[in-house]
PDB file of N, CA and C in Angstrom:
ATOM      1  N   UNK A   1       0.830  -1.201   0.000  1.00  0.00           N
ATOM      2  CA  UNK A   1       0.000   0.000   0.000  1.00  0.00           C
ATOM      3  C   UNK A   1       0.867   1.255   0.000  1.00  0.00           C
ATOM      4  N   UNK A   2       2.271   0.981   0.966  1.00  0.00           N
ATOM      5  CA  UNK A   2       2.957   2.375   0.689  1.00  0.00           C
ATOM      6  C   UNK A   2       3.367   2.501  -1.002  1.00  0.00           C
ATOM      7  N   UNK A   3       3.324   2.067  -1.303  1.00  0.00           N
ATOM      8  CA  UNK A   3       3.975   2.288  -2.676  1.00  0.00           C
ATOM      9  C   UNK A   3       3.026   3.111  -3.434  1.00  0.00           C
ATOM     10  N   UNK A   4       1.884   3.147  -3.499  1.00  0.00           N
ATOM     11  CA  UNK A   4       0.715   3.706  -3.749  1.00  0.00           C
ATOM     12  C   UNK A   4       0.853   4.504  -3.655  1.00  0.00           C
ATOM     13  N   UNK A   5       1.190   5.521  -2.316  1.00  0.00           N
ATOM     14  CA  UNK A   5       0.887   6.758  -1.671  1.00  0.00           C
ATOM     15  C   UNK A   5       1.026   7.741  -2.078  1.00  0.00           C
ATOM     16  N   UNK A   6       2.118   7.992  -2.887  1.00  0.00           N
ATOM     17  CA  UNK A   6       2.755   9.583  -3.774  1.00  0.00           C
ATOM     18  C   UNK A   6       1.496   9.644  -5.265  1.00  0.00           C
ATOM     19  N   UNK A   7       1.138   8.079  -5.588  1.00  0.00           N
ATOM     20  CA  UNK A   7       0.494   8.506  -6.447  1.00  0.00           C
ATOM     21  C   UNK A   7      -1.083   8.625  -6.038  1.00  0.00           C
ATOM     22  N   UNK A   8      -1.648   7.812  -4.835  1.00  0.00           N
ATOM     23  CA  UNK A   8      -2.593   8.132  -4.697  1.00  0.00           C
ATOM     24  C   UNK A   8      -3.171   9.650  -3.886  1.00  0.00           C
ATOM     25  N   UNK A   9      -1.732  10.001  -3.589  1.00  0.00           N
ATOM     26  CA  UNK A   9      -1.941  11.357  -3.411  1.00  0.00           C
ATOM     27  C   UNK A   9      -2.043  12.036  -4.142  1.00  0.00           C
ATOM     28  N   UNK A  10      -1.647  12.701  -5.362  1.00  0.00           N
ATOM     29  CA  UNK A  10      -1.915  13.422  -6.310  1.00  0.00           C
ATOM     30  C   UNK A  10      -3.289  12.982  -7.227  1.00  0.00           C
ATOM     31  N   UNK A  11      -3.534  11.498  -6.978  1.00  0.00           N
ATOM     32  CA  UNK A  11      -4.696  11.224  -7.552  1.00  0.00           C
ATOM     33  C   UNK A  11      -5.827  12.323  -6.741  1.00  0.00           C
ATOM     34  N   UNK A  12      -5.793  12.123  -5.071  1.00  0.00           N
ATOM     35  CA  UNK A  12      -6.669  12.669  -4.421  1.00  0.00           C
ATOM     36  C   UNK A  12      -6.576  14.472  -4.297  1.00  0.00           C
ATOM     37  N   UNK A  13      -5.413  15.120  -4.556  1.00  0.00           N
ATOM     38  CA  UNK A  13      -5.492  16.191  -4.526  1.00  0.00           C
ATOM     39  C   UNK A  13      -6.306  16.435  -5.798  1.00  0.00           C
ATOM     40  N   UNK A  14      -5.856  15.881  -7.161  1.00  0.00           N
ATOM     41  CA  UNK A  14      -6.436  16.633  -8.128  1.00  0.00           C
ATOM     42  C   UNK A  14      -8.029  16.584  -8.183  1.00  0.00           C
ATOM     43  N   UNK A  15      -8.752  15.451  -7.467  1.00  0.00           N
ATOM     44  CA  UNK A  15     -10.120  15.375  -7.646  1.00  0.00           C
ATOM     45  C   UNK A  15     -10.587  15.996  -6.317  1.00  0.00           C
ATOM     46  N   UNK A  16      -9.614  16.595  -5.340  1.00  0.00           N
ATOM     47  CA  UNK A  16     -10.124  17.468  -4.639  1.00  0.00           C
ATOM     48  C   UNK A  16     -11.019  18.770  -5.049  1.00  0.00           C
ATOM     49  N   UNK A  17     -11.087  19.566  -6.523  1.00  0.00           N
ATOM     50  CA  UNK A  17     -11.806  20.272  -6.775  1.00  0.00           C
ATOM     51  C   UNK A  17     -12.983  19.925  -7.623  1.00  0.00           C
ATOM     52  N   UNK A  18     -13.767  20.852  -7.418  1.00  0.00           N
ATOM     53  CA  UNK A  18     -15.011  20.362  -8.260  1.00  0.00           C
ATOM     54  C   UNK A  18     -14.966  20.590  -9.869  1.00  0.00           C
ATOM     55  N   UNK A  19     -14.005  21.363 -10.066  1.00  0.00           N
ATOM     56  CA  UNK A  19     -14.125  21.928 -11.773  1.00  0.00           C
ATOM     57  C   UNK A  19     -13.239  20.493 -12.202  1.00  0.00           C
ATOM     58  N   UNK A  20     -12.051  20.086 -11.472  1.00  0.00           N
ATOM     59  CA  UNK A  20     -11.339  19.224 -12.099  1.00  0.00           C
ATOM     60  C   UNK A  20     -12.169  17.680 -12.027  1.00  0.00           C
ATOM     61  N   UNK A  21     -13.445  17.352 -11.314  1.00  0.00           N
ATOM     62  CA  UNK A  21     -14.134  16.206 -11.153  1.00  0.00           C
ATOM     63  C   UNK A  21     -14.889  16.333 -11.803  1.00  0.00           C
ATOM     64  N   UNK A  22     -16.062  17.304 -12.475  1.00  0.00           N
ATOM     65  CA  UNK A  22     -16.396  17.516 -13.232  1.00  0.00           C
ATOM     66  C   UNK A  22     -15.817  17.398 -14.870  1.00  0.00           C
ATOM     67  N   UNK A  23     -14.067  17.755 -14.927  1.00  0.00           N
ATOM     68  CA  UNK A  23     -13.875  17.640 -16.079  1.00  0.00           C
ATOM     69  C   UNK A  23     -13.512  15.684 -16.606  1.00  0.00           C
ATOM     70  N   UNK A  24     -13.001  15.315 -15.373  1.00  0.00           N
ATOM     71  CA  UNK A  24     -13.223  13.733 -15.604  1.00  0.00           C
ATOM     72  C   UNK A  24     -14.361  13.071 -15.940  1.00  0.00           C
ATOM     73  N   UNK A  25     -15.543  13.587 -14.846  1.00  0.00           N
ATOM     74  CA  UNK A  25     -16.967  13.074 -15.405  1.00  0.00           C
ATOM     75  C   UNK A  25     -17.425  13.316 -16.559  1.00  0.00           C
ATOM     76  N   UNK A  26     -16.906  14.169 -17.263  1.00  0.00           N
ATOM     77  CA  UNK A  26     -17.492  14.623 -18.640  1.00  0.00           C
ATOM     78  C   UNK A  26     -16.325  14.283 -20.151  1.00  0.00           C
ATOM     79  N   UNK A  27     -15.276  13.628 -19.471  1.00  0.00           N
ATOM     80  CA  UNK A  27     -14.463  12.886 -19.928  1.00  0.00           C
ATOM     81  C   UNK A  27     -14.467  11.202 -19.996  1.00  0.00           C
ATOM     82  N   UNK A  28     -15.250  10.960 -19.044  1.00  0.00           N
ATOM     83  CA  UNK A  28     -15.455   9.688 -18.889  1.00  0.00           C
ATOM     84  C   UNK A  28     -16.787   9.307 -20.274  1.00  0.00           C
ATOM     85  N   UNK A  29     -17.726  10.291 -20.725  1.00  0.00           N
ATOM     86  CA  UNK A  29     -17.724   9.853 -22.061  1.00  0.00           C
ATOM     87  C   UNK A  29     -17.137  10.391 -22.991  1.00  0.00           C
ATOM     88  N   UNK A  30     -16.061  10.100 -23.412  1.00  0.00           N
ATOM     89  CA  UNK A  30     -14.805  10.160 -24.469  1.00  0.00           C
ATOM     90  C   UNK A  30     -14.416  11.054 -24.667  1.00  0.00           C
ATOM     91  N   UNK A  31     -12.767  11.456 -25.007  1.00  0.00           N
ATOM     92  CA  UNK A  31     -12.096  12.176 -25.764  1.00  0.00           C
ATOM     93  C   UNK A  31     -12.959  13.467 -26.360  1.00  0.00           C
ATOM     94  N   UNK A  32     -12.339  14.355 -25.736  1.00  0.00           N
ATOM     95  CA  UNK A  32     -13.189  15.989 -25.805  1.00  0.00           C
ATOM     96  C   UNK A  32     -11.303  16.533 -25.578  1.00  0.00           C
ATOM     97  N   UNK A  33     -11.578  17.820 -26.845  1.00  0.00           N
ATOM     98  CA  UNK A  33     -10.578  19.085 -26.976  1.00  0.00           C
ATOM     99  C   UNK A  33     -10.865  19.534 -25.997  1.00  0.00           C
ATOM    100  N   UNK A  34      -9.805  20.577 -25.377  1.00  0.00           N
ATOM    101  CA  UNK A  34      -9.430  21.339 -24.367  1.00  0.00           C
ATOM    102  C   UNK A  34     -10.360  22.813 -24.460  1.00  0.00           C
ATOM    103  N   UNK A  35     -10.558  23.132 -26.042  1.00  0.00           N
ATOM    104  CA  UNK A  35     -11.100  24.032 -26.234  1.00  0.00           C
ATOM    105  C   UNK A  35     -12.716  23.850 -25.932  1.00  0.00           C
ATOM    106  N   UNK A  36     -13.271  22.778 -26.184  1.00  0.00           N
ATOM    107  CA  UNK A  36     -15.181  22.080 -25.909  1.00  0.00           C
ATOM    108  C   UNK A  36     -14.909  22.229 -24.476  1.00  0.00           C
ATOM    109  N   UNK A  37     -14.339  21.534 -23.872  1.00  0.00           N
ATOM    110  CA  UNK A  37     -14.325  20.965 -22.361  1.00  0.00           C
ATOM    111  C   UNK A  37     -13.602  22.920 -21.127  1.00  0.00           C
ATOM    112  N   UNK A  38     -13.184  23.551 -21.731  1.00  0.00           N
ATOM    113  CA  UNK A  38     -13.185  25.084 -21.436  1.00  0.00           C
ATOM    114  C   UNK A  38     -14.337  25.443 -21.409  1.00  0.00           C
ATOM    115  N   UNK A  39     -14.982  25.755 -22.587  1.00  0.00           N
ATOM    116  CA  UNK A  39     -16.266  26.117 -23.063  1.00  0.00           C
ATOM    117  C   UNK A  39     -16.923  26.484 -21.815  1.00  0.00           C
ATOM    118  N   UNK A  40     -17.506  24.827 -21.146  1.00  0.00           N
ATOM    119  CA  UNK A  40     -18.265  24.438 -20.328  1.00  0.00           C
ATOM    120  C   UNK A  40     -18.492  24.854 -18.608  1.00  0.00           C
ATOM    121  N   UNK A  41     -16.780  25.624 -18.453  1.00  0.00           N
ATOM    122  CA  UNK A  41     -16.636  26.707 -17.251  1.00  0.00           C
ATOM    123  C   UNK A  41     -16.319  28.090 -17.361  1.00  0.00           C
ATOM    124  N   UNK A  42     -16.781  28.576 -16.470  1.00  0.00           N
ATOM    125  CA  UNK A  42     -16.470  30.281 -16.478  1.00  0.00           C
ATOM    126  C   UNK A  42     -15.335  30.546 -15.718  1.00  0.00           C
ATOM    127  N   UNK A  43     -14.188  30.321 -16.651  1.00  0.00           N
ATOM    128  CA  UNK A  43     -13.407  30.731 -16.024  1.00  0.00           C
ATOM    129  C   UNK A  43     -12.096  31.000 -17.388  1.00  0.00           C
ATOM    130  N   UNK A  44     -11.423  31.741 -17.148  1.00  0.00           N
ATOM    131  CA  UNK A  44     -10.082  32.102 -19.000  1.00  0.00           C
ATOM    132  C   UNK A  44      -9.618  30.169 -18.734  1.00  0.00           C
ATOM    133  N   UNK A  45      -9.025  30.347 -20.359  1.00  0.00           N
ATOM    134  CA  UNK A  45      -8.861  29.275 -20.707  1.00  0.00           C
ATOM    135  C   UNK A  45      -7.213  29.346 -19.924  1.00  0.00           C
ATOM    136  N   UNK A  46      -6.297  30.188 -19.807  1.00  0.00           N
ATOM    137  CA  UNK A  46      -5.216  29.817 -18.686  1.00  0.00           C
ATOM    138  C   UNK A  46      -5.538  29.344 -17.443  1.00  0.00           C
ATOM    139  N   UNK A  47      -6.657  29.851 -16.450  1.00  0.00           N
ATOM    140  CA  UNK A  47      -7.135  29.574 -15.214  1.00  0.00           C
ATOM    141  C   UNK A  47      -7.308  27.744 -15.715  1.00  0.00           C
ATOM    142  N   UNK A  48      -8.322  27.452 -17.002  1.00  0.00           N
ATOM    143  CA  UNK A  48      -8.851  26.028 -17.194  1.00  0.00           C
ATOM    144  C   UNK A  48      -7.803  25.409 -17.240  1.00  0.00           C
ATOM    145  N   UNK A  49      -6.176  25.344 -17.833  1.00  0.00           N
ATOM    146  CA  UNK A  49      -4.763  25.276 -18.140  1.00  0.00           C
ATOM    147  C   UNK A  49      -4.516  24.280 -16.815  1.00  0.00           C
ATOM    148  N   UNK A  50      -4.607  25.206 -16.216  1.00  0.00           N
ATOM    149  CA  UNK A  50      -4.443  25.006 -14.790  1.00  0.00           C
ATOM    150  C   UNK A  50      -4.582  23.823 -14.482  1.00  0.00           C
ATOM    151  N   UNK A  51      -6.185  23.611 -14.598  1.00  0.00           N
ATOM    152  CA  UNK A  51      -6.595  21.831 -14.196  1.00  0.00           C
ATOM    153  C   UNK A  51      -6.247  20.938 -15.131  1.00  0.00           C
ATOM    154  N   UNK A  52      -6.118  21.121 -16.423  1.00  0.00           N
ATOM    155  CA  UNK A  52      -5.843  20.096 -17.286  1.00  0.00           C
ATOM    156  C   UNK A  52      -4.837  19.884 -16.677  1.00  0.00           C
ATOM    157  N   UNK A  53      -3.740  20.414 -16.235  1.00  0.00           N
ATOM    158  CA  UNK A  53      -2.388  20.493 -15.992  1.00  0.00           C
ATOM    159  C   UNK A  53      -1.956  19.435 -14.533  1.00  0.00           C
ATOM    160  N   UNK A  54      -2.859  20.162 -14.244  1.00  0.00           N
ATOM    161  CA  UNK A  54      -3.257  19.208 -12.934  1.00  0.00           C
ATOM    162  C   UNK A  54      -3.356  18.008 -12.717  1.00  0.00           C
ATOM    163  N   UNK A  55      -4.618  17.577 -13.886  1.00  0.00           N
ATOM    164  CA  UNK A  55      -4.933  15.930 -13.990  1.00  0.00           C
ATOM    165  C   UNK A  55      -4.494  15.270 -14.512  1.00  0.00           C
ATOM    166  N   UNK A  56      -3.499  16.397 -15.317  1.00  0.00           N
ATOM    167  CA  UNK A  56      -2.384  15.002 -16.369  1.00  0.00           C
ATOM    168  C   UNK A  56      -0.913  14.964 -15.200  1.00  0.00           C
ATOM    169  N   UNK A  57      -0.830  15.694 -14.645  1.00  0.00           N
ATOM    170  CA  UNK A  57       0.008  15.304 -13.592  1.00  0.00           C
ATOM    171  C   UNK A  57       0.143  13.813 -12.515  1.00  0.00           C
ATOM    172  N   UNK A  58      -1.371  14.734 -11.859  1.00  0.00           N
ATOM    173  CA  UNK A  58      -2.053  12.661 -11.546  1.00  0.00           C
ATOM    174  C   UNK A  58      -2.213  12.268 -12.134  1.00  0.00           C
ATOM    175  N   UNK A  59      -2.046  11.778 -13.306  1.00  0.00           N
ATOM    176  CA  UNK A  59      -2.219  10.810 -14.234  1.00  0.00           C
ATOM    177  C   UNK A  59      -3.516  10.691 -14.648  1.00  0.00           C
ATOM    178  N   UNK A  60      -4.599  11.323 -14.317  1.00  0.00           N
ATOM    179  CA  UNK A  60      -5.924  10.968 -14.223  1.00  0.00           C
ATOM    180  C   UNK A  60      -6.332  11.652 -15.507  1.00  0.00           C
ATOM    181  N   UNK A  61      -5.875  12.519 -16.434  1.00  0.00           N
ATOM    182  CA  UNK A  61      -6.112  12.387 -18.268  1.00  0.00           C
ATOM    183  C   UNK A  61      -4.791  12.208 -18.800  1.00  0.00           C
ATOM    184  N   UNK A  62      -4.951  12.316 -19.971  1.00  0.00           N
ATOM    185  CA  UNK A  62      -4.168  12.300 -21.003  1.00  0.00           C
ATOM    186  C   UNK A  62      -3.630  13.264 -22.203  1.00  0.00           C
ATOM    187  N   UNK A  63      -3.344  13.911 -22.672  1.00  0.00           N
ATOM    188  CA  UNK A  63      -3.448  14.779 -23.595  1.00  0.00           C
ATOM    189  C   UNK A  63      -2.698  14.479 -25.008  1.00  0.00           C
ATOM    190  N   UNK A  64      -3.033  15.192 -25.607  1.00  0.00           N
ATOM    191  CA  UNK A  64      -2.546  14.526 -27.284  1.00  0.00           C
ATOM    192  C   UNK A  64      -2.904  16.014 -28.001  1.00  0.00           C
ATOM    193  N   UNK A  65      -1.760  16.772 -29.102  1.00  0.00           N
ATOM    194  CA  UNK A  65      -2.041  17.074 -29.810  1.00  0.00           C
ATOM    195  C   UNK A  65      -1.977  16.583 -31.071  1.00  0.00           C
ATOM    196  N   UNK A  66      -2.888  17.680 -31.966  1.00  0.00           N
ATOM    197  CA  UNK A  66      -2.947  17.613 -33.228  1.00  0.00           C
ATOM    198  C   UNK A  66      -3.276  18.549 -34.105  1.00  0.00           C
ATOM    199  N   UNK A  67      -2.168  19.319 -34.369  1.00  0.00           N
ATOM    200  CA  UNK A  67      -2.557  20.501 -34.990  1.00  0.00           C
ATOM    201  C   UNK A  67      -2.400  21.224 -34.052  1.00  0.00           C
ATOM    202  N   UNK A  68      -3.524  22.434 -33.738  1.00  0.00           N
ATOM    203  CA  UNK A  68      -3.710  23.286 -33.183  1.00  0.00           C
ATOM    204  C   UNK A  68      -4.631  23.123 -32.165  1.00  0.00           C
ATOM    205  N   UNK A  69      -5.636  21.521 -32.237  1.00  0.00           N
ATOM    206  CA  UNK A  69      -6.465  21.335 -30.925  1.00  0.00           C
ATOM    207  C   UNK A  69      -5.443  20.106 -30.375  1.00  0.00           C
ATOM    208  N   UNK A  70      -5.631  20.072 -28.774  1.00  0.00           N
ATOM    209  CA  UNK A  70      -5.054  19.732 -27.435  1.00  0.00           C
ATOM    210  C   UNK A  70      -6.514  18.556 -27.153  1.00  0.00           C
ATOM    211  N   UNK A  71      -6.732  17.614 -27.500  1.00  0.00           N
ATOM    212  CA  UNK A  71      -7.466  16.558 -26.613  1.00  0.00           C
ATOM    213  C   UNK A  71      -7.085  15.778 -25.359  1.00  0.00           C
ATOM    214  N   UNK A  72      -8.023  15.560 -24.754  1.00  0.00           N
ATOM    215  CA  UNK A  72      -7.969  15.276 -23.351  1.00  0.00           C
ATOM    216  C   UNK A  72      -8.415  13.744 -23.571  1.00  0.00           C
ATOM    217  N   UNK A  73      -7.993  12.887 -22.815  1.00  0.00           N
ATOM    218  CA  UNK A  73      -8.345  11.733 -22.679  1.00  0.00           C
ATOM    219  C   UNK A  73      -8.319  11.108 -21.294  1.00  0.00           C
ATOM    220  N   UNK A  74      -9.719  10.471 -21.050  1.00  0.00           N
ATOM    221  CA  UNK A  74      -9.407  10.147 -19.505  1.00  0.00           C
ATOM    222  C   UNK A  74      -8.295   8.537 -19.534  1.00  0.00           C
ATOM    223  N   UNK A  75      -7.912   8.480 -18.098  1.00  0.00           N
ATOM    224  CA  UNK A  75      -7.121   7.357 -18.178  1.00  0.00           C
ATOM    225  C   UNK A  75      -7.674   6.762 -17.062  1.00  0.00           C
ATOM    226  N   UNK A  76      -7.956   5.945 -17.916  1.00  0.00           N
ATOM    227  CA  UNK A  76      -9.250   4.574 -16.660  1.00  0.00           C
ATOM    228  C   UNK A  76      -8.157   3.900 -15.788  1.00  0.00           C
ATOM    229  N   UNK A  77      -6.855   3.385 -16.692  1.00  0.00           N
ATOM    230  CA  UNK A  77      -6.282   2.609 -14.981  1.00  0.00           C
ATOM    231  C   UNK A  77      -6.041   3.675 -14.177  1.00  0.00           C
ATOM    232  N   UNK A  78      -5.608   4.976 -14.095  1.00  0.00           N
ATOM    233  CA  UNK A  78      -5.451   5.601 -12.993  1.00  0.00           C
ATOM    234  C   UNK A  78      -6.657   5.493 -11.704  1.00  0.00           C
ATOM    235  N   UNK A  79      -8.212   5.425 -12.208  1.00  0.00           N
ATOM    236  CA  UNK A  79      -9.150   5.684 -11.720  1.00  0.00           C
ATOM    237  C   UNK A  79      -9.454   3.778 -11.344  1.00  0.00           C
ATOM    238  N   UNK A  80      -8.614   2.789 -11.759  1.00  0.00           N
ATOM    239  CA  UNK A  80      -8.624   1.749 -11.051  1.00  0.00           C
ATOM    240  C   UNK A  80      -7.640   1.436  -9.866  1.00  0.00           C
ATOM    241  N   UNK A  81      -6.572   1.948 -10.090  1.00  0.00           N
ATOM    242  CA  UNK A  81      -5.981   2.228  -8.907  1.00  0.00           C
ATOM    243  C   UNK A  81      -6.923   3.177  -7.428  1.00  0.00           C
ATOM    244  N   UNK A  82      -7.581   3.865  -7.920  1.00  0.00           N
ATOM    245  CA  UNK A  82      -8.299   4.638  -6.851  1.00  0.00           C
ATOM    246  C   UNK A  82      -9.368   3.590  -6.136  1.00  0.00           C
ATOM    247  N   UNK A  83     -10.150   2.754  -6.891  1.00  0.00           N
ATOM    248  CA  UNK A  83     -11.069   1.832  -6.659  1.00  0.00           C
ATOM    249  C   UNK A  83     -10.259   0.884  -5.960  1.00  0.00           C
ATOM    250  N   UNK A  84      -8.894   0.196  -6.413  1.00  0.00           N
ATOM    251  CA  UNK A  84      -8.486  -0.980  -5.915  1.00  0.00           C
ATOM    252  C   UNK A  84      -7.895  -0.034  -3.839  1.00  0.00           C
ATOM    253  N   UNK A  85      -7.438   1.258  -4.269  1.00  0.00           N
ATOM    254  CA  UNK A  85      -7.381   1.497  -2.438  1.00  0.00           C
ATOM    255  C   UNK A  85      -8.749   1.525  -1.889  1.00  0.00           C
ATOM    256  N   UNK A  86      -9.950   2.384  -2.696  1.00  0.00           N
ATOM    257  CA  UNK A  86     -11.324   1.886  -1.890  1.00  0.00           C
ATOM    258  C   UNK A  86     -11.813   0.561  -1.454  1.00  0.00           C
ATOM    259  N   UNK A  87     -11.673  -0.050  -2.663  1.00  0.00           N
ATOM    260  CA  UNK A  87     -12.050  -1.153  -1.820  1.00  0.00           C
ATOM    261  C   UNK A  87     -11.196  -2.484  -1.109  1.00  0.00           C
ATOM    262  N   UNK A  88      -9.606  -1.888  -0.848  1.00  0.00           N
ATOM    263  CA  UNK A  88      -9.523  -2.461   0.601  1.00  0.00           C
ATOM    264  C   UNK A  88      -9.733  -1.453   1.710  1.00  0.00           C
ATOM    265  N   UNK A  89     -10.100  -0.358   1.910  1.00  0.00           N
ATOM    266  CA  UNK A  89     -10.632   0.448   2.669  1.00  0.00           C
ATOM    267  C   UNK A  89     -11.890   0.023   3.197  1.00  0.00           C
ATOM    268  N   UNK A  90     -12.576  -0.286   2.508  1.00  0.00           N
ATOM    269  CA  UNK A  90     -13.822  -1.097   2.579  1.00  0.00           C
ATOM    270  C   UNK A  90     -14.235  -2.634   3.044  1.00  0.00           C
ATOM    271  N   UNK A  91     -12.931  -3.453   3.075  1.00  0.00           N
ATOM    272  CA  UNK A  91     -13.157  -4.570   3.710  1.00  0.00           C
ATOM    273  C   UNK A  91     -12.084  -4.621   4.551  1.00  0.00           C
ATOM    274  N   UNK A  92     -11.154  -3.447   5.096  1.00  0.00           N
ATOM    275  CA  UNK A  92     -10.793  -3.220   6.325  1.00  0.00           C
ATOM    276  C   UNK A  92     -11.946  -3.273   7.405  1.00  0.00           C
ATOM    277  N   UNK A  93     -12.998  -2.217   6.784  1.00  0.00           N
ATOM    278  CA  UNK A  93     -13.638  -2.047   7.831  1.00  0.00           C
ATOM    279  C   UNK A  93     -15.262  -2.404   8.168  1.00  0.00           C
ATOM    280  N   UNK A  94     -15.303  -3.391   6.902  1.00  0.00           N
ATOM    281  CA  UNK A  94     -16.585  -4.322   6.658  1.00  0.00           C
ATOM    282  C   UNK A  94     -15.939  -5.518   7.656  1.00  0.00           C
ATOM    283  N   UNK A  95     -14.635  -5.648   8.021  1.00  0.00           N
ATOM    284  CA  UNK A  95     -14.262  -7.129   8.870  1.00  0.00           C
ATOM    285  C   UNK A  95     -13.773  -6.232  10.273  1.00  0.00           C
ATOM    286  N   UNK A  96     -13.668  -5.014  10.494  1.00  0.00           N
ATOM    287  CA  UNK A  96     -13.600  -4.062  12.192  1.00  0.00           C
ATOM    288  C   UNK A  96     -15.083  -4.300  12.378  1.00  0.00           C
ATOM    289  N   UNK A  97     -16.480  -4.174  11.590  1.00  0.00           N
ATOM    290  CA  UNK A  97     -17.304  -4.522  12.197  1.00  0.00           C
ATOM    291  C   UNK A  97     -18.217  -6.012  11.906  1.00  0.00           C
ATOM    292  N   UNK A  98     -17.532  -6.927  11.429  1.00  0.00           N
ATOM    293  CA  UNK A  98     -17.834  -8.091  11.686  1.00  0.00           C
ATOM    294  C   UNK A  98     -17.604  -8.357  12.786  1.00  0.00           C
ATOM    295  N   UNK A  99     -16.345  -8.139  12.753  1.00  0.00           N
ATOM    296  CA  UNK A  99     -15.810  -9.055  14.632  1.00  0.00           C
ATOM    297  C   UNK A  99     -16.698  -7.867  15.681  1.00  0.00           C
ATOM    298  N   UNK A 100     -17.170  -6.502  15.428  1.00  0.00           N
ATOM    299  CA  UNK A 100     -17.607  -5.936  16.525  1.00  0.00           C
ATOM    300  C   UNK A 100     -19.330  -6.846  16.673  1.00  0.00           C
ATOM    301  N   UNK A 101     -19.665  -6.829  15.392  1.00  0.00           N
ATOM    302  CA  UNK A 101     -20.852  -8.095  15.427  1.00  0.00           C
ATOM    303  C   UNK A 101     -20.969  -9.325  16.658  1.00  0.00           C
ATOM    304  N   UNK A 102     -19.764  -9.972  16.505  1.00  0.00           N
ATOM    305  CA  UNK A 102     -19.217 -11.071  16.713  1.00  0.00           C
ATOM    306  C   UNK A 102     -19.414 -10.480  18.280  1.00  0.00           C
ATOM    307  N   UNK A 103     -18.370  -9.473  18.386  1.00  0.00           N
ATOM    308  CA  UNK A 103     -18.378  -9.627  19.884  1.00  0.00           C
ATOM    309  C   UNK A 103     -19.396  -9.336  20.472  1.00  0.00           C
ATOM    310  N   UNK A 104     -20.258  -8.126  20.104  1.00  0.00           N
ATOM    311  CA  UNK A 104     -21.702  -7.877  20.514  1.00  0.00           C
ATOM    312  C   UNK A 104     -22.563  -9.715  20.988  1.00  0.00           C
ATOM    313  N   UNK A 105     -22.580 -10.033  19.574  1.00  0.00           N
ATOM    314  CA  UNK A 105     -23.751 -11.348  19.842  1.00  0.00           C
ATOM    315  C   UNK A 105     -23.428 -12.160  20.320  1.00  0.00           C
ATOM    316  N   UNK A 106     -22.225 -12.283  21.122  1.00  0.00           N
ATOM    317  CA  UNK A 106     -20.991 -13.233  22.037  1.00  0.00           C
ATOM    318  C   UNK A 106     -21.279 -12.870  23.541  1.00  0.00           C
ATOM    319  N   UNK A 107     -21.278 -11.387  23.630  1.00  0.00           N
ATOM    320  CA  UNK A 107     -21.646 -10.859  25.131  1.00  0.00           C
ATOM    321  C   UNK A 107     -23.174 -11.570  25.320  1.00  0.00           C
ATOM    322  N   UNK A 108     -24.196 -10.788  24.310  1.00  0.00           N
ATOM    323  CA  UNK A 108     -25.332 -11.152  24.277  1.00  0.00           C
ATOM    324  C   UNK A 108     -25.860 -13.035  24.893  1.00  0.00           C
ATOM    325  N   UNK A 109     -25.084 -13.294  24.451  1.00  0.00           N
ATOM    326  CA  UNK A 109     -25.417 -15.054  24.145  1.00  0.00           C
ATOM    327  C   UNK A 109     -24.677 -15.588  25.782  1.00  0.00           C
ATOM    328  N   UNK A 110     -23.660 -15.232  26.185  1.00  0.00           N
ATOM    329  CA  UNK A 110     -23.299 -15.052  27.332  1.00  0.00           C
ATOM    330  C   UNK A 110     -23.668 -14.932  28.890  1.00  0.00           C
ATOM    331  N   UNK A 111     -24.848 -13.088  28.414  1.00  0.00           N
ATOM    332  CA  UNK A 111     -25.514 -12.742  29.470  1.00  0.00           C
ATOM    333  C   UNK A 111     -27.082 -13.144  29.391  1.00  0.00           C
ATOM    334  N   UNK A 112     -27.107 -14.101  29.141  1.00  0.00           N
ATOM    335  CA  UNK A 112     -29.027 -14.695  28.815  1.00  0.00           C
ATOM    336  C   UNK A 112     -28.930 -15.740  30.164  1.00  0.00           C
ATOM    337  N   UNK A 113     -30.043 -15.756  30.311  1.00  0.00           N
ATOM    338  CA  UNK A 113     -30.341 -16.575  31.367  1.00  0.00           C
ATOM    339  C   UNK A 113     -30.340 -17.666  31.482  1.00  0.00           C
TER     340      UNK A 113
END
């Protein structure tokens, strides 16, 4: 899991904002220019720079030119790496409250008459 960490950190900073989670969600159906996917916020296309810049850092798009347009491409294993730390996060602590189960219906079964 440490090995993870530098990248699942930058994974988690960059989807720390809402403009840059938004631009994944709207990447996640396909390959959109830099110039369409701007469009869509109010904000200069250097400020938008910014996040592209961002998410291709975490690895979480891709970019490609051609010509004079800049396409964005999301990158799905990055966003499986994020799933594979959720869900041992998730059966860390789906088995902290099994055994609290366990011990609950153990006392229970215990203190009966």
């Amino acid at each position: 899991m440490a090995q993870y960490s530098a990248e699942l950190d930058g994974v988690f900073v960059a989807l720390a904002d809402p403009t840059r989670r938004a631009v994944v969600r709207r990447l996640g159906g396909g390959p959109v220019s830099v110039g369409d996917l701007a469009s869509e916020f109010p904000m200069t296309l250097p400020s938008f720079m910014k996040h592209v810049r961002t998410l291709e850092a975490s690895g979480l798009i891709r970019t490609a030119k051609a010509g004079r347009v800049r396409t964005c491409t999301l990158n799905r294993e990055r966003l499986v790496l994020l799933d594979e730390w959720l869900a041992e996060q998730r059966r860390v602590w789906e088995e902290r409250t099994d055994r609290l189960e366990q011990f609950v219906t153990d006392v229970e079964e215990t203190n009966e008459p």
